[in-house]
C-alpha atoms as a PDB file:
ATOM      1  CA  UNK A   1       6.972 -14.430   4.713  1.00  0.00           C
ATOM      2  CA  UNK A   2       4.726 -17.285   4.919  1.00  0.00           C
ATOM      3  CA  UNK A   3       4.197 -17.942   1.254  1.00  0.00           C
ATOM      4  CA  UNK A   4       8.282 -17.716   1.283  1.00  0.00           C
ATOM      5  CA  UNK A   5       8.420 -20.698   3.885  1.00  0.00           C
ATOM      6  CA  UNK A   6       5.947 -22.468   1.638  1.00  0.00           C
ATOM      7  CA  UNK A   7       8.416 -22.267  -1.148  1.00  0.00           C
ATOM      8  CA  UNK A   8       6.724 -19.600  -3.348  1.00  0.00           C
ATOM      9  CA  UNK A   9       9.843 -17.523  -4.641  1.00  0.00           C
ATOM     10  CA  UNK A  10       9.997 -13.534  -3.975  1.00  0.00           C
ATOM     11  CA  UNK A  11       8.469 -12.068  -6.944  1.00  0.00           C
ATOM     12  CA  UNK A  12       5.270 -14.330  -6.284  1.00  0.00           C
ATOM     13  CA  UNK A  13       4.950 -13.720  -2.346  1.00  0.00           C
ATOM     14  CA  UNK A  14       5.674  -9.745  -3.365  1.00  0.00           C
ATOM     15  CA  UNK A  15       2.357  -9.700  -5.435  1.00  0.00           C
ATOM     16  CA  UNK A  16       0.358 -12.284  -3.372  1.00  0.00           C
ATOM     17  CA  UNK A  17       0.572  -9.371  -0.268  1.00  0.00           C
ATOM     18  CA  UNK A  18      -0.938  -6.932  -2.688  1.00  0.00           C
ATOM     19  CA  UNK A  19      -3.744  -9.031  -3.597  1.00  0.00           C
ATOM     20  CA  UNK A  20      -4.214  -9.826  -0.180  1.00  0.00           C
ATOM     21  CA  UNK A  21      -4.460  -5.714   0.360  1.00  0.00           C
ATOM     22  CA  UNK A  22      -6.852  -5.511  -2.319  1.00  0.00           C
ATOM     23  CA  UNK A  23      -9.794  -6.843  -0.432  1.00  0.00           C
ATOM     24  CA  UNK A  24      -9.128  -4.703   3.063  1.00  0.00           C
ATOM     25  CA  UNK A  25      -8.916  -1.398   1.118  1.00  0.00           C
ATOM     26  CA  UNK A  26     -11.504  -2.121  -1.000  1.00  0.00           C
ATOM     27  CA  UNK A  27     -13.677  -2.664   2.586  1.00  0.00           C
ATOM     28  CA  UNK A  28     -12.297   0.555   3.567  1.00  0.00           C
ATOM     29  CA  UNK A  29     -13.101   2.610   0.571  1.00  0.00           C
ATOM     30  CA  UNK A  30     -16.968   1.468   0.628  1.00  0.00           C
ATOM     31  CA  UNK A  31     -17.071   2.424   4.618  1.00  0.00           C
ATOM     32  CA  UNK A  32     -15.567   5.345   4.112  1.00  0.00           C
ATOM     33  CA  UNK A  33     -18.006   6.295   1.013  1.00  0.00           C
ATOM     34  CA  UNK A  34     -20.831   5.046   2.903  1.00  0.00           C
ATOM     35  CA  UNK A  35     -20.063   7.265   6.095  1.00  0.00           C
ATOM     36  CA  UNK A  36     -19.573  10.485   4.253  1.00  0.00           C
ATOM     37  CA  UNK A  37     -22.494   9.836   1.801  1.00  0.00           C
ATOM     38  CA  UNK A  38     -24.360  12.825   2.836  1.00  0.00           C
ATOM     39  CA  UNK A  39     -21.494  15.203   2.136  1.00  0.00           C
ATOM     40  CA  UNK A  40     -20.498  14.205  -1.324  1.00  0.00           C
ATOM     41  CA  UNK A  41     -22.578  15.005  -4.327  1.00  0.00           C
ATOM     42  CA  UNK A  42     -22.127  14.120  -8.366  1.00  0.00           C
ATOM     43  CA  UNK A  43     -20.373  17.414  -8.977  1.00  0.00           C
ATOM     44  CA  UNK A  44     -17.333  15.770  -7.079  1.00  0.00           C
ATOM     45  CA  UNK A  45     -17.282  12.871  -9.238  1.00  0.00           C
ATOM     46  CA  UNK A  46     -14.735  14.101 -12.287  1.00  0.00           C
ATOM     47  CA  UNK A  47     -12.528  14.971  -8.677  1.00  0.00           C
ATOM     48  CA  UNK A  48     -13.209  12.028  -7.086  1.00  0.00           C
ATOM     49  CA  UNK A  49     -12.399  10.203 -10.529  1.00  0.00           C
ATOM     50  CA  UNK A  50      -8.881  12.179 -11.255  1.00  0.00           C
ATOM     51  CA  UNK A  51      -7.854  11.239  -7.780  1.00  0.00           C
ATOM     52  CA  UNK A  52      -8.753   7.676  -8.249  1.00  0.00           C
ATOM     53  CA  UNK A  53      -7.051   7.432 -11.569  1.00  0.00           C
ATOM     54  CA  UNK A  54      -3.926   8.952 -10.154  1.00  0.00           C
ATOM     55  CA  UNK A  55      -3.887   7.011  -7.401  1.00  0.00           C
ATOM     56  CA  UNK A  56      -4.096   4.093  -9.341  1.00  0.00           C
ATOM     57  CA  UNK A  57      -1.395   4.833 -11.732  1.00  0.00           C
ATOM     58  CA  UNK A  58       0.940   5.624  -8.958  1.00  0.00           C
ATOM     59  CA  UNK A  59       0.100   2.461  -6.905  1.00  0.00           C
ATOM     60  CA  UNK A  60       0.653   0.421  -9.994  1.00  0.00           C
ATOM     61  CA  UNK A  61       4.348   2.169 -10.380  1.00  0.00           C
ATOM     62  CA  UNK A  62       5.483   1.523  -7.132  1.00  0.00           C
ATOM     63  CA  UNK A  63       4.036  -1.847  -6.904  1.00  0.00           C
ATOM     64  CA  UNK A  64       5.309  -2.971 -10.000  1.00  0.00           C
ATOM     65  CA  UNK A  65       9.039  -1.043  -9.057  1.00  0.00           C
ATOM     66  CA  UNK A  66       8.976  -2.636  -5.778  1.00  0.00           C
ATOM     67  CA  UNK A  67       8.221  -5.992  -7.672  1.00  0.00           C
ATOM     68  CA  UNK A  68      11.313  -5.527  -9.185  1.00  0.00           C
ATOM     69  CA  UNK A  69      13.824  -4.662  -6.472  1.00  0.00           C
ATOM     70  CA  UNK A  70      12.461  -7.466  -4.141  1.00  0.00           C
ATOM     71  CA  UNK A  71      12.808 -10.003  -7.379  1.00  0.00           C
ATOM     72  CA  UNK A  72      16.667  -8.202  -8.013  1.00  0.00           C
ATOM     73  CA  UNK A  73      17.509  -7.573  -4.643  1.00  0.00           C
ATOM     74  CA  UNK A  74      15.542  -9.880  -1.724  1.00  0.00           C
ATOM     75  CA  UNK A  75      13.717  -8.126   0.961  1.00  0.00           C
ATOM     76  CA  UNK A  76      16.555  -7.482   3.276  1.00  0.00           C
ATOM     77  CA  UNK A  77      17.189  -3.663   2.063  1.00  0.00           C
ATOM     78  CA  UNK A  78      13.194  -3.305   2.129  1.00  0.00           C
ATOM     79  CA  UNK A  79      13.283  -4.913   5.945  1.00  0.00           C
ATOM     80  CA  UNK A  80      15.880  -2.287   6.345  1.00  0.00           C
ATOM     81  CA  UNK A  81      14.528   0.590   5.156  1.00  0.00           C
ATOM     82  CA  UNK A  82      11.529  -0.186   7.501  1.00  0.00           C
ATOM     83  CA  UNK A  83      13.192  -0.870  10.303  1.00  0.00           C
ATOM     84  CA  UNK A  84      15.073   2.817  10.265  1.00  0.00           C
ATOM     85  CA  UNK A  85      11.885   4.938   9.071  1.00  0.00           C
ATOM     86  CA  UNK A  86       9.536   3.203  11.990  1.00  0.00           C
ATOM     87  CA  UNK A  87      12.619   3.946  14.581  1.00  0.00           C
ATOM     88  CA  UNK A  88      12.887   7.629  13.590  1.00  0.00           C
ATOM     89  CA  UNK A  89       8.537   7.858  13.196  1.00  0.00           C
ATOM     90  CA  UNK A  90       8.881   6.759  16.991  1.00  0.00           C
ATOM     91  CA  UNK A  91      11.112   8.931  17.912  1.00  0.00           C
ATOM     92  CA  UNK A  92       9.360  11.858  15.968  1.00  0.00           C
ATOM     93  CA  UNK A  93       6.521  10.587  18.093  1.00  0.00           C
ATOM     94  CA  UNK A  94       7.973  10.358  21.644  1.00  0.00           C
ATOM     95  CA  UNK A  95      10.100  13.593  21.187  1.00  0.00           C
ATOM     96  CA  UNK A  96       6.923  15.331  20.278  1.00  0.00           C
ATOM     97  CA  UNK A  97       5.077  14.001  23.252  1.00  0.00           C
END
């Protein structure tokens, strides 16, 4: 929202929040790595690889597909959508309580 107020247009602000992700997970993935060092071993790298490339495939989809709705469509439906699934996680969550 701030790089909208700043007069970057949709498409641009869209992609700058997933470059700004890029670092933080990257963080995450070396913590992660680095706490659970002493259970992986090499034979889990072609797993640890498929899962990686997959992931990365898929992220690039959706990013790229969400890219394009927010360019099409503004970020109102997307505000939307979040707004209704974050209600009905909260109720999950209290109703479970």
């Amino acid at each position: 929202m701030g790089s909208l107020l700043l007069g970057c247009g949709r498409a641009a602000a869209t992609e700058f929040s997933f470059f700004l992700a890029v670092p933080t997970m990257l963080a995450a993935t070396v913590y992660d790595i680095y706490k659970n060092w002493s259970v992986l071993s090499f034979d889990d790298f072609p797993v640890i690889a498929a899962g990686f490339a997959c992931a990365f495939v898929a992220a690039m989809l959706v990013v790229k597909t969400l890219i394009a709705f927010v360019s099409k469509n503004g970020f109102a439906p997307f505000a939307y959508y979040r707004i209704v699934v974050g209600t009905v996680m909260l109720i999950l969550l209290f109703a479970r309580g």
